[in-house]
N, C-alpha and C. Protein backbone atom coordinates (compact mmCIF):
# COMPACT_ATOMS: atom_id res chain seq x y z
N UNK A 1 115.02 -16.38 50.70
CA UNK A 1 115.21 -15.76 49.40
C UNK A 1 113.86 -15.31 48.83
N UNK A 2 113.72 -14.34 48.56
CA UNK A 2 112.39 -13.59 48.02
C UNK A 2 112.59 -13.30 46.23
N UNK A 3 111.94 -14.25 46.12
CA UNK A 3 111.72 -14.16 44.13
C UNK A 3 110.81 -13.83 43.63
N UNK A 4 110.66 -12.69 42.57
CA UNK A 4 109.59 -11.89 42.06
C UNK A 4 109.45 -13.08 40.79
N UNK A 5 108.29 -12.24 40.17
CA UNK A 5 108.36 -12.28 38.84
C UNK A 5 107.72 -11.39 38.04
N UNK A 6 108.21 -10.74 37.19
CA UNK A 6 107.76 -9.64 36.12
C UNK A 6 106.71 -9.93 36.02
N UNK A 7 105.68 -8.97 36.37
CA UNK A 7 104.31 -9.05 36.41
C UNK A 7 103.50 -7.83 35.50
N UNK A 8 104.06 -7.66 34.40
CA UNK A 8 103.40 -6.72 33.44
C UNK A 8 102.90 -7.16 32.12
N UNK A 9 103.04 -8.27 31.99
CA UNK A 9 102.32 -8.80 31.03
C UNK A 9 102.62 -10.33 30.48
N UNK A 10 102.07 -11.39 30.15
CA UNK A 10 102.54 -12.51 29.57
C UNK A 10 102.16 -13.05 31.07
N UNK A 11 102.70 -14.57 31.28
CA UNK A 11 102.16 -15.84 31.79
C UNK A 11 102.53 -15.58 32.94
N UNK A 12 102.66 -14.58 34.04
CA UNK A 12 103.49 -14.34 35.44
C UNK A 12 102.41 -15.17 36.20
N UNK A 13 101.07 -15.01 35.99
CA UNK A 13 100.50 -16.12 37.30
C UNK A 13 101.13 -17.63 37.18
N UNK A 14 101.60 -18.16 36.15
CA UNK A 14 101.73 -19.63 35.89
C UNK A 14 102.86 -19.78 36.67
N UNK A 15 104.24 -18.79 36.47
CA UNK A 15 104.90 -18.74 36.86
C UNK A 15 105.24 -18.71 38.83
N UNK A 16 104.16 -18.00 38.90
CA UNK A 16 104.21 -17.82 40.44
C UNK A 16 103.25 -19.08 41.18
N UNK A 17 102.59 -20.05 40.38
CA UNK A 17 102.45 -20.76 40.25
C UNK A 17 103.05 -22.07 40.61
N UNK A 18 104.04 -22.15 39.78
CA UNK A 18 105.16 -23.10 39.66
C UNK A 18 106.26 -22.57 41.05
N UNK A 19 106.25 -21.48 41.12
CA UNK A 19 107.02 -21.12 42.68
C UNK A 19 106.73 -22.09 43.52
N UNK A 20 105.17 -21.44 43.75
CA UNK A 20 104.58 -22.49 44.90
C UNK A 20 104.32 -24.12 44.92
N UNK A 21 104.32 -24.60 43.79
CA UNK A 21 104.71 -26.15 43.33
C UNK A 21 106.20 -26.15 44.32
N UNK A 22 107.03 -25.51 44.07
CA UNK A 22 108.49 -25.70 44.74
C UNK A 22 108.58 -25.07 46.11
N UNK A 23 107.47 -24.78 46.97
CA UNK A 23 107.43 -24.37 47.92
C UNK A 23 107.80 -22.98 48.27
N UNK A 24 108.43 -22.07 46.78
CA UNK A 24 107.96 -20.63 47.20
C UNK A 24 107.44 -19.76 46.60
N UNK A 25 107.21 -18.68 47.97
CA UNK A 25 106.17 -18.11 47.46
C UNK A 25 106.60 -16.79 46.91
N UNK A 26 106.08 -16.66 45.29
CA UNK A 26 107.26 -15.58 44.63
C UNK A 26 105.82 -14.56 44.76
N UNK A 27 106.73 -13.47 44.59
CA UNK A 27 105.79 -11.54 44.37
C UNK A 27 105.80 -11.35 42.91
N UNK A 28 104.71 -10.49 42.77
CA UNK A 28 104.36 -9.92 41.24
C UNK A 28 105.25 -8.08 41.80
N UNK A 29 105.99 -8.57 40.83
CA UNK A 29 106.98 -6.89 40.10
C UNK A 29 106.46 -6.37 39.44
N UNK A 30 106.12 -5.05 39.60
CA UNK A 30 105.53 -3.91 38.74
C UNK A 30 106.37 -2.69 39.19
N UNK A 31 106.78 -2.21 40.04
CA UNK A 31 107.48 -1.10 40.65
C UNK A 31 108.76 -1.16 41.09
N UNK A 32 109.69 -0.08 40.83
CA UNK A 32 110.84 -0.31 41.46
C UNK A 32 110.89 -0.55 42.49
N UNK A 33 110.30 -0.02 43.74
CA UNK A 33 110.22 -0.13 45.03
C UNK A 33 110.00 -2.07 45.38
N UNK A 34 109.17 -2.28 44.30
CA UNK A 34 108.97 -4.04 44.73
C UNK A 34 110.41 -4.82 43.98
N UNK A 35 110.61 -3.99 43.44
CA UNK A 35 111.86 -4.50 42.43
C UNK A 35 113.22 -4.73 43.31
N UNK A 36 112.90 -3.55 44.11
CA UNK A 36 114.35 -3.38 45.38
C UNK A 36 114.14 -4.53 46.43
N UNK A 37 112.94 -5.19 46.73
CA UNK A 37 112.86 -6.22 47.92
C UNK A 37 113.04 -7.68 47.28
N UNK A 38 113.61 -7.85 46.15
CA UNK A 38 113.49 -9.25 45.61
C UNK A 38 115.24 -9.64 45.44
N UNK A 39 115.75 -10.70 45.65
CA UNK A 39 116.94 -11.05 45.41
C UNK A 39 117.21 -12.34 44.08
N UNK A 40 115.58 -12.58 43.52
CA UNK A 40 115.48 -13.20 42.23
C UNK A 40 114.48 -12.92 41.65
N UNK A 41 114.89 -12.68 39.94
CA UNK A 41 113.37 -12.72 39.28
C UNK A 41 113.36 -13.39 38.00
N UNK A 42 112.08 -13.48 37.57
CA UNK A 42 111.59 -15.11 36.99
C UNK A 42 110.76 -13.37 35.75
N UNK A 43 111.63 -13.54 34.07
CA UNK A 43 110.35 -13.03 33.42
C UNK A 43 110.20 -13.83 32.49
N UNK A 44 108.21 -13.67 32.75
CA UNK A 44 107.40 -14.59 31.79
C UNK A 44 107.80 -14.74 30.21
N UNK A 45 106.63 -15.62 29.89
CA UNK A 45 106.68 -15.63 28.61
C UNK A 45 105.73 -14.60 28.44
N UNK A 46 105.59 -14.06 26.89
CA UNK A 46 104.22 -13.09 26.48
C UNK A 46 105.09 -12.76 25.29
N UNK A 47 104.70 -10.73 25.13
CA UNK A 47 105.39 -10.32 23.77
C UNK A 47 106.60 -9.81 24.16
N UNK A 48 108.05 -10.21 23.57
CA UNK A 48 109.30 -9.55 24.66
C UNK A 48 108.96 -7.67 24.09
N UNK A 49 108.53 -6.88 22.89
CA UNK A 49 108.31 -5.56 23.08
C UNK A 49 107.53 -4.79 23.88
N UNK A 50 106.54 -5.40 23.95
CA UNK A 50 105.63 -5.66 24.63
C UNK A 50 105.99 -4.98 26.63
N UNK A 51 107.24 -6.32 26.84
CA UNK A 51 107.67 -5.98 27.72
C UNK A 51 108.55 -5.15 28.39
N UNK A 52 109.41 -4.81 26.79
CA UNK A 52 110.25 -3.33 26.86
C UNK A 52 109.43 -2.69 27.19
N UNK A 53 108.38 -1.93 26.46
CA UNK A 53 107.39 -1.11 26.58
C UNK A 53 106.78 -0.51 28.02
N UNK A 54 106.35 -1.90 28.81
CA UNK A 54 105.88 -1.51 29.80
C UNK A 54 106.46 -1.39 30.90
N UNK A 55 108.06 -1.84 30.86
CA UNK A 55 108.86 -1.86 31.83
C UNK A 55 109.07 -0.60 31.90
N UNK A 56 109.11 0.50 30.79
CA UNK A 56 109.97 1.83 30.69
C UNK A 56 108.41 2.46 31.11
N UNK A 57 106.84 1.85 30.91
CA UNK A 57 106.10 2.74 31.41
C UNK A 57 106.27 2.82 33.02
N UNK A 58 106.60 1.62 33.54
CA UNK A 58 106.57 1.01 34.88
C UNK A 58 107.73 1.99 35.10
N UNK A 59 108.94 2.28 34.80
CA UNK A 59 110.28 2.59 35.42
C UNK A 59 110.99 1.48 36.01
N UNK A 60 110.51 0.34 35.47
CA UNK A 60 111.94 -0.04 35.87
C UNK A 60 112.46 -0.87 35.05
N UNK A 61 112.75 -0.58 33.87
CA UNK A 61 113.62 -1.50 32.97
C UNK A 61 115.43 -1.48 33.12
N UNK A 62 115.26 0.38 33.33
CA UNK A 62 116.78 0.04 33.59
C UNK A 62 117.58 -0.17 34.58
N UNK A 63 116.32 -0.25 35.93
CA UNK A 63 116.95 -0.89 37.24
C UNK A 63 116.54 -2.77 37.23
N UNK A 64 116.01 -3.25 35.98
CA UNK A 64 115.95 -4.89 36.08
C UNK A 64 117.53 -5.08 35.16
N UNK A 65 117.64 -3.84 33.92
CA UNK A 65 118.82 -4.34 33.40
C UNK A 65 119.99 -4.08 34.48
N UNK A 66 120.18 -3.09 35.25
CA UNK A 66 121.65 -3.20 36.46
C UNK A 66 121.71 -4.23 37.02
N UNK A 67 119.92 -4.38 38.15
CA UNK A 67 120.23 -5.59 39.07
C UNK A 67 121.04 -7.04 38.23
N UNK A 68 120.80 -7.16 36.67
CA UNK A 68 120.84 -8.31 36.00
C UNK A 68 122.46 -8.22 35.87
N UNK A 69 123.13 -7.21 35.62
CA UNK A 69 124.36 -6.88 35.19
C UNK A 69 124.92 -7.10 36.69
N UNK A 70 124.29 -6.42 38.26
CA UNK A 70 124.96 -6.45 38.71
C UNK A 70 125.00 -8.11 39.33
N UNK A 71 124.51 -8.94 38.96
CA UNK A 71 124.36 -10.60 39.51
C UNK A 71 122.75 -11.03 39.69
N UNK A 72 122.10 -9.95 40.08
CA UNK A 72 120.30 -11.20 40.90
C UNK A 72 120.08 -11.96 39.86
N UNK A 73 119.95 -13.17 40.40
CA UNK A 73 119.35 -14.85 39.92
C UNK A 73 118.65 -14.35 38.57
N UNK A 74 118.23 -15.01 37.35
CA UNK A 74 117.55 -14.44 36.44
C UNK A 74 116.94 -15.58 35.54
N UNK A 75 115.60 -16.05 35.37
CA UNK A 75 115.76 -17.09 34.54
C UNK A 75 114.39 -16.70 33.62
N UNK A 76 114.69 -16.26 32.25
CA UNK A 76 113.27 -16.34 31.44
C UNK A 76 113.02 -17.40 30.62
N UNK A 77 111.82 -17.38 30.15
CA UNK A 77 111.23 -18.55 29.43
C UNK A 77 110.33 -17.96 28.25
N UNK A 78 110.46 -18.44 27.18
CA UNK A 78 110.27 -17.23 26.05
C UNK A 78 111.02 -16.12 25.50
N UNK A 79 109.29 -15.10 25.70
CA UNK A 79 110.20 -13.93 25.60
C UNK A 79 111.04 -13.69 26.81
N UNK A 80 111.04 -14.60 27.80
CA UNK A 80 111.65 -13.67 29.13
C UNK A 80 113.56 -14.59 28.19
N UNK A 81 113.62 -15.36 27.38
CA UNK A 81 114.41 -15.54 26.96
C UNK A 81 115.13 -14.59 26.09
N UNK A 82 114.21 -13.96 25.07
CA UNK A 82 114.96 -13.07 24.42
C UNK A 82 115.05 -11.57 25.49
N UNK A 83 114.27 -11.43 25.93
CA UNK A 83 115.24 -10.12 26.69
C UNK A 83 116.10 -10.34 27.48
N UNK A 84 116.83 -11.84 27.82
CA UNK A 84 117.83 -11.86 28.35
C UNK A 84 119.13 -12.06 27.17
N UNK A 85 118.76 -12.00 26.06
CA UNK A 85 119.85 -12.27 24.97
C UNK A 85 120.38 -10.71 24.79
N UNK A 86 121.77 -11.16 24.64
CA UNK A 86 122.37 -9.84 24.22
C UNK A 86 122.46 -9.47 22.44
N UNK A 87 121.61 -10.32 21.93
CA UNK A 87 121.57 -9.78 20.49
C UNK A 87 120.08 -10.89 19.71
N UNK A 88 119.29 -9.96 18.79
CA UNK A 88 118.76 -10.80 18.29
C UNK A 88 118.47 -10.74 16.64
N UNK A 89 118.03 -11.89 16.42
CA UNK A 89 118.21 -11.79 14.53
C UNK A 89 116.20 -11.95 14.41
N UNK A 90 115.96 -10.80 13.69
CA UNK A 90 114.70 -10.51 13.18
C UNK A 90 114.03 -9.84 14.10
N UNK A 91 114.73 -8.90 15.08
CA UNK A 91 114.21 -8.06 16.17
C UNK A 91 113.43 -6.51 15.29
N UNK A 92 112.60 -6.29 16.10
CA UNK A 92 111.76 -5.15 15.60
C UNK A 92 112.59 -4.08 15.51
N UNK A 93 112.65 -3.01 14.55
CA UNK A 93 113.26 -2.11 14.73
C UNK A 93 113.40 -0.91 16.17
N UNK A 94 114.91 -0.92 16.40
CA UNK A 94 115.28 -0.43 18.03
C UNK A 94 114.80 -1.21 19.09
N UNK A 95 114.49 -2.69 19.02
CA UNK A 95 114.23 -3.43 19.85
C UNK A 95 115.26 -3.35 21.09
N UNK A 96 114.88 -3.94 21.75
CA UNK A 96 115.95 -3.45 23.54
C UNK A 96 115.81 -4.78 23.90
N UNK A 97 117.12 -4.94 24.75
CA UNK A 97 116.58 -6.00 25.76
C UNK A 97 117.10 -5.89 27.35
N UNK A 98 116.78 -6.61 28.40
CA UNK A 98 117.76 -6.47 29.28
C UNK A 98 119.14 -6.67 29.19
N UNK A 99 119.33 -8.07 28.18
CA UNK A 99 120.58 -8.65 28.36
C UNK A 99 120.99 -9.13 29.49
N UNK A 100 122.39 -9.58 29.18
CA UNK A 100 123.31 -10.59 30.32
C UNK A 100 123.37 -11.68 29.79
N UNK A 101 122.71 -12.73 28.71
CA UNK A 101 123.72 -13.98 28.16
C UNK A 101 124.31 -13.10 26.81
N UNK A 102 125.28 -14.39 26.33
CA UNK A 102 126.05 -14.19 25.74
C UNK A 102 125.55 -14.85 24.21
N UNK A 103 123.98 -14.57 24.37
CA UNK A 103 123.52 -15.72 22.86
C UNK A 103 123.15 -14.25 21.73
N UNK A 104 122.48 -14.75 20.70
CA UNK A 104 121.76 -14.26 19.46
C UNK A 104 120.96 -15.53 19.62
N UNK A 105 119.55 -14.91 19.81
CA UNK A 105 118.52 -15.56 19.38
C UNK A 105 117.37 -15.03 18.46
N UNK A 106 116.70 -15.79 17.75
CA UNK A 106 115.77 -15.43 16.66
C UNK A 106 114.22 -15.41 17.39
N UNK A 107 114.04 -14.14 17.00
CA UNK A 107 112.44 -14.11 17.36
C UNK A 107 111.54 -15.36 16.41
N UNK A 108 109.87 -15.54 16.93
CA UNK A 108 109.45 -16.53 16.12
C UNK A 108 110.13 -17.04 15.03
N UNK A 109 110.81 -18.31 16.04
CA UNK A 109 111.93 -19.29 15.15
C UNK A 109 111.15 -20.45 14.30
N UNK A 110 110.55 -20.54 15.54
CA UNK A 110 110.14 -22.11 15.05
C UNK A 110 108.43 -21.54 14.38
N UNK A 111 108.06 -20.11 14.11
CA UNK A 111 107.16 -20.04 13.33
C UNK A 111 105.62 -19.22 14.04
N UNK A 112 104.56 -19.25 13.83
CA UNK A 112 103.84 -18.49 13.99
C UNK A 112 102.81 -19.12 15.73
N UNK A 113 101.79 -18.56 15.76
CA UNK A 113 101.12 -19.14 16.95
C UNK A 113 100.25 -20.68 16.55
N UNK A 114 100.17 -20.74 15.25
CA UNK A 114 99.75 -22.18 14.70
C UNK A 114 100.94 -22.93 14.59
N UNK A 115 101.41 -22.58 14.48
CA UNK A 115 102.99 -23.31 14.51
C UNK A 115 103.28 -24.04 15.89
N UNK A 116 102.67 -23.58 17.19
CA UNK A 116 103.16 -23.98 18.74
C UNK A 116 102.75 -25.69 18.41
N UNK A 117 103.49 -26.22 18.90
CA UNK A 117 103.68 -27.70 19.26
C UNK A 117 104.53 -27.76 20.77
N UNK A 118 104.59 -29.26 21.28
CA UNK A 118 104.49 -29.76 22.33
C UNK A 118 105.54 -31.07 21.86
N UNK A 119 106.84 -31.07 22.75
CA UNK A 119 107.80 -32.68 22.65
C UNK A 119 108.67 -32.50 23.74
N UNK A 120 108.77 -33.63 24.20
CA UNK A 120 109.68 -34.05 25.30
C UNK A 120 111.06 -33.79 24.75
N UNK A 121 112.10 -33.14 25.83
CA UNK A 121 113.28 -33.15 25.29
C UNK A 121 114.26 -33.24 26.31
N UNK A 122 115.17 -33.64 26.17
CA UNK A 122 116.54 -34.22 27.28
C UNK A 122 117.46 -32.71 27.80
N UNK A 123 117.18 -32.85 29.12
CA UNK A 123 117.83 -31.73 29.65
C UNK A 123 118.57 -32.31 30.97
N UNK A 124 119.58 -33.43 30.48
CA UNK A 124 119.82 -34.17 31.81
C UNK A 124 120.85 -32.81 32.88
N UNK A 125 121.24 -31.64 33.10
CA UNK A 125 121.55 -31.18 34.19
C UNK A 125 120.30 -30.34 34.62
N UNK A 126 119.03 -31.05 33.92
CA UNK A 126 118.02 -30.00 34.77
C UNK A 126 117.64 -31.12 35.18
N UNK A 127 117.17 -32.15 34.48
CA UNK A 127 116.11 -33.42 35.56
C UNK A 127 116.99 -34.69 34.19
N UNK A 128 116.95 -35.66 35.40
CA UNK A 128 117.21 -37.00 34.25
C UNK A 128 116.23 -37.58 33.88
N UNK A 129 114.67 -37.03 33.69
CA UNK A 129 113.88 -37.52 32.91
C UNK A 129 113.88 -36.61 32.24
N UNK A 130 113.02 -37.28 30.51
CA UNK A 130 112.44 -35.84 29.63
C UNK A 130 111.83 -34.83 30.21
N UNK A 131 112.30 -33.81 29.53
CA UNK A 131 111.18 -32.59 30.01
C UNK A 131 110.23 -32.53 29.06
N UNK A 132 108.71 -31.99 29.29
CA UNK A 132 107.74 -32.09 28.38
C UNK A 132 107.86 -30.39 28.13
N UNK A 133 108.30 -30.23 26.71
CA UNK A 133 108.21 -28.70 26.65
C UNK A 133 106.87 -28.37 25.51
N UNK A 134 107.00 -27.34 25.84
CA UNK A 134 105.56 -26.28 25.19
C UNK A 134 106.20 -25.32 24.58
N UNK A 135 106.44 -24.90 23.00
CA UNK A 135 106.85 -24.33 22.46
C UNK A 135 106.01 -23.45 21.64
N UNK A 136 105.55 -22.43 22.03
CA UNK A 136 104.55 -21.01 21.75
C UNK A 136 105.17 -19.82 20.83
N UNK A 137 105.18 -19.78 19.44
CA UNK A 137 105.77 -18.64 18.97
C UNK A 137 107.17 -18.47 19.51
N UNK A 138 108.05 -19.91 19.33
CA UNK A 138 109.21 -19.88 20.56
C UNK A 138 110.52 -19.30 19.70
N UNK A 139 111.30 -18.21 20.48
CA UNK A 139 112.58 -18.79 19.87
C UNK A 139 113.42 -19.56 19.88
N UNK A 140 114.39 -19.74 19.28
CA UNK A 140 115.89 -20.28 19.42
C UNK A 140 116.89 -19.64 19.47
N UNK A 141 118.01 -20.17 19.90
CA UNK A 141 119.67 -19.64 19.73
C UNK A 141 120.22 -19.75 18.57
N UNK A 142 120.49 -19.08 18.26
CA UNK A 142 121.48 -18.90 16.91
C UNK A 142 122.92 -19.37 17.06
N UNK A 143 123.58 -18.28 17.93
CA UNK A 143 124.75 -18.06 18.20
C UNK A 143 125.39 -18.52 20.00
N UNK A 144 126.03 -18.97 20.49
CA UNK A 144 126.19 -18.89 21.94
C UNK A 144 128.00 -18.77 22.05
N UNK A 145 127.57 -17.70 23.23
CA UNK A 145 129.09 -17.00 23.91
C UNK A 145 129.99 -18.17 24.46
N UNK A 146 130.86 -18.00 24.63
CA UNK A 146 131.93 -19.26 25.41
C UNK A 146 131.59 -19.31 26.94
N UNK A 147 131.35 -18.44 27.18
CA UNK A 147 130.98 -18.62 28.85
C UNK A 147 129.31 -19.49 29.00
N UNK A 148 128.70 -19.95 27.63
CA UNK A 148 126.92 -20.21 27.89
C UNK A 148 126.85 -21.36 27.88
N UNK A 149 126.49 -22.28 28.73
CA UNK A 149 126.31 -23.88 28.61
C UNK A 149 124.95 -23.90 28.34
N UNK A 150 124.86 -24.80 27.04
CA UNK A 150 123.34 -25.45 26.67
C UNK A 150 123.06 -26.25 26.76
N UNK A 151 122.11 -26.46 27.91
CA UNK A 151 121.51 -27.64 28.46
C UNK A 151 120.36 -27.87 27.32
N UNK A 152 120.14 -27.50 26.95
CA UNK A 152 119.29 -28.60 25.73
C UNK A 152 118.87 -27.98 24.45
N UNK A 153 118.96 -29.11 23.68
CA UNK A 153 118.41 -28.38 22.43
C UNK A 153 117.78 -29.21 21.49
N UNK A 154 117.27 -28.70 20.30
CA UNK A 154 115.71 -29.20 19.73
C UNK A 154 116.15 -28.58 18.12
N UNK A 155 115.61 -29.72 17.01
CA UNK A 155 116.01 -29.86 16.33
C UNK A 155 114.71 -28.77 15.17
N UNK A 156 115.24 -27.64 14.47
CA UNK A 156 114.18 -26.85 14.30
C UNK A 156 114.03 -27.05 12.52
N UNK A 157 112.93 -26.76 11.76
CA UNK A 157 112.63 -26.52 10.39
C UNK A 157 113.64 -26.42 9.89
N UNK A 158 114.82 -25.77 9.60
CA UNK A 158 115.68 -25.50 9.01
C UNK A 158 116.75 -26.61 9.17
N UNK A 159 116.53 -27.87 9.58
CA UNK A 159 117.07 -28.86 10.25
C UNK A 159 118.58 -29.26 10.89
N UNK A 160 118.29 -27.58 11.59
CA UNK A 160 120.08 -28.11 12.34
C UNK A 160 119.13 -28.12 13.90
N UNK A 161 120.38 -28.44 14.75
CA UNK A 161 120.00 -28.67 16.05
C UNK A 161 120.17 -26.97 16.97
N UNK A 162 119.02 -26.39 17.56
CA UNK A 162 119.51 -25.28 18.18
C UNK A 162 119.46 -25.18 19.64
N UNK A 163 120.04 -24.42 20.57
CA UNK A 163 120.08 -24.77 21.61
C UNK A 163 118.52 -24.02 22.00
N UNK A 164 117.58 -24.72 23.24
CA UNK A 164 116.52 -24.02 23.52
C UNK A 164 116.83 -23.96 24.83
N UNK A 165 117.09 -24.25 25.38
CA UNK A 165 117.68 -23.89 27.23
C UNK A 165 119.15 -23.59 27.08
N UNK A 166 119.55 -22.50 28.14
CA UNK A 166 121.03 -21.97 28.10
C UNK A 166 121.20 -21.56 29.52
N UNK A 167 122.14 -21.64 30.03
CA UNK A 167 122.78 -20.79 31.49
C UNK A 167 124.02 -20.09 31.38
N UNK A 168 123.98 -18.99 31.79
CA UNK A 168 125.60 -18.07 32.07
C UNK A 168 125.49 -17.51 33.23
N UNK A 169 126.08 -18.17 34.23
CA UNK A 169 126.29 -17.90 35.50
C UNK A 169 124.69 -17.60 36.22
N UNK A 170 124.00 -16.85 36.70
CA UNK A 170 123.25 -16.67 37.32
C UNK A 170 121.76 -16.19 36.65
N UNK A 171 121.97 -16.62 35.04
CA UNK A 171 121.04 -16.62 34.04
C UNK A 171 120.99 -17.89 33.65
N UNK A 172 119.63 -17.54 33.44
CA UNK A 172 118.62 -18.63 33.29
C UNK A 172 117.37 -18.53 31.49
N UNK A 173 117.99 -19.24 31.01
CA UNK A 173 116.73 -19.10 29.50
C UNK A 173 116.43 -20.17 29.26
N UNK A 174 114.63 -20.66 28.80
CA UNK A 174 114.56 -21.07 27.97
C UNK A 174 113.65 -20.67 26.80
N UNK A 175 113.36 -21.55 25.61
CA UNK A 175 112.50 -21.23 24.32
C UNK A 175 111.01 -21.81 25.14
N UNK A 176 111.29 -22.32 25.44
CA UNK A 176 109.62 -23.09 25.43
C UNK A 176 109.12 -22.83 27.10
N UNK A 177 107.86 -23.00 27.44
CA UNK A 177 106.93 -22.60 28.61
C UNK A 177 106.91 -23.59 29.94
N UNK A 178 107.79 -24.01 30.53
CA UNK A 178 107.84 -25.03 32.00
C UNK A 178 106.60 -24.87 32.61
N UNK A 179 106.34 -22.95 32.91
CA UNK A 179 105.38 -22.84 33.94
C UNK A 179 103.79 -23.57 33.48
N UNK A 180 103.95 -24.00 32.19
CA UNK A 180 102.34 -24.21 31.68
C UNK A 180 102.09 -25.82 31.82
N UNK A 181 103.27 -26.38 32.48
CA UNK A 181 103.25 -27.85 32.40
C UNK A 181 103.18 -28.43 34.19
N UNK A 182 102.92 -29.87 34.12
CA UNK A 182 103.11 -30.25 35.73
C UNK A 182 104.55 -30.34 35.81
N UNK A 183 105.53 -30.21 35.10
CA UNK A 183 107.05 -30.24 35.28
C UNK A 183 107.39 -29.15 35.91
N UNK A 184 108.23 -29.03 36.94
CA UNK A 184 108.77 -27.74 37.74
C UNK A 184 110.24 -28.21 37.61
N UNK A 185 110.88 -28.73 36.75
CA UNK A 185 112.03 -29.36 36.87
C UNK A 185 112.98 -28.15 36.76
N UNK A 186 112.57 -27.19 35.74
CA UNK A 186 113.46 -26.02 35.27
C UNK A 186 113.41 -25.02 36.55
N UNK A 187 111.87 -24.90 37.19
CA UNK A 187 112.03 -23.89 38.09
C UNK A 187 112.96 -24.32 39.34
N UNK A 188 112.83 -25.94 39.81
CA UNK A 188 113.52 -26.44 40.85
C UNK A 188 114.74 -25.95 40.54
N UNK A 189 115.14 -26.41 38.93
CA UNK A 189 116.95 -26.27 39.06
C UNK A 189 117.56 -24.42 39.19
N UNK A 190 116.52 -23.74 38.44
CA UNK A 190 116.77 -22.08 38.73
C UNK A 190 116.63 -22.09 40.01
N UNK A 191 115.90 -22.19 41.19
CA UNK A 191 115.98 -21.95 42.39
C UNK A 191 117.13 -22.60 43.03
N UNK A 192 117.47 -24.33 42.62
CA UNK A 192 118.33 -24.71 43.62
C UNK A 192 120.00 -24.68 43.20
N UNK A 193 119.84 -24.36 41.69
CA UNK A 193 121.62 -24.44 41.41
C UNK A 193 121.15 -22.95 41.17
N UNK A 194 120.69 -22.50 39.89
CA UNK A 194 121.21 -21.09 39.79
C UNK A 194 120.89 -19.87 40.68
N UNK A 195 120.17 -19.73 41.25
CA UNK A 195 120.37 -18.82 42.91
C UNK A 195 120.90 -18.98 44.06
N UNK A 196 121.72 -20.66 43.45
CA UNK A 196 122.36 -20.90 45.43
C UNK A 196 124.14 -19.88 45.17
């Protein structure tokens, strides 16, 4: 199985990184042509407009949104979370995303880049220990589709509980940064449940 990862801006070395922690070895995506040899891809965290932006300079945003529609493996972290949401609350005007879950999530939820904090949180169908997450200008879920199981969630300022990890079938999100930690728990479980 050959797994990219969006390599146009935001944390893709950490990410490819954490591949090789799990023994593979993922490609940096920039071109359609590299886009066509991958059967999974992993997008970073960074700015999600950011990444509209350069995907449509790159050409291939609207062959990452088909492959995503038509099934390849998909798991972001961050922003690679909100461009997998099919709706978001406090999005820039004409914001885009790839889509394919079934959430509404809020851009900077939990607050600004002084705002990033660091807490362990329970994600027992990813690992039955805590996960140590890293939460960077992170969002949250608002809303989730009937088909989206949330494997975990974190209790935000506004003091309800929101979901920060989600799966719908062969998607993969979370709010906070795996690749920046010694935990590969999230990347193990995207490689070994959600791409098998």
């Amino acid at each position: 199985m050959q797994v990219g990862v969006l390599a146009l801006q935001g944390d893709f070395r950490e990410h490819l990184n954490a591949l090789a922690q799990c023994g593979v070895q993922g490609v940096e995506i920039r071109t359609p042509a590299e886009l066509d040899k991958i059967d999974a891809l992993i997008i970073p965290g960074g700015e999600s407009t950011t990444i509209v932006s350069l995907a449509k300079t790159f050409d291939v945003f609207e062959q990452i949104k088909k492959r995503i529609a038509d099934g390849m493996p998909t798991y972001g972290s961050c922003a690679g979370m909100i461009m997998l949401a099919d709706h978001i609350v406090a999005a820039k005007d004409g914001q885009e995303t790839f889509g394919g879950i079934d959430i509404t999530v809020r851009r900077n939820a939990f607050g600004r880049q002084v705002d990033s904090f660091e807490s362990d949180i329970s994600a027992p169908a990813i690992s039955k220990s805590p996960i140590h997450a890293i939460f960077i200008r992170a969002p949250w879920v608002e809303k989730v589709g009937k088909s989206v199981e949330v494997l975990a969630s974190y209790e935000g300022s506004d003091g309800a509980s929101h979901p920060v990890a989600v799966r719908q079938g062969h998607l993969l999100a979370t709010a906070f940064h795996p690749e920046i930690t010694d935990d590969f728990s999230v990347h193990r479980y995207f490689l070994e449940k959600v791409c098998s």
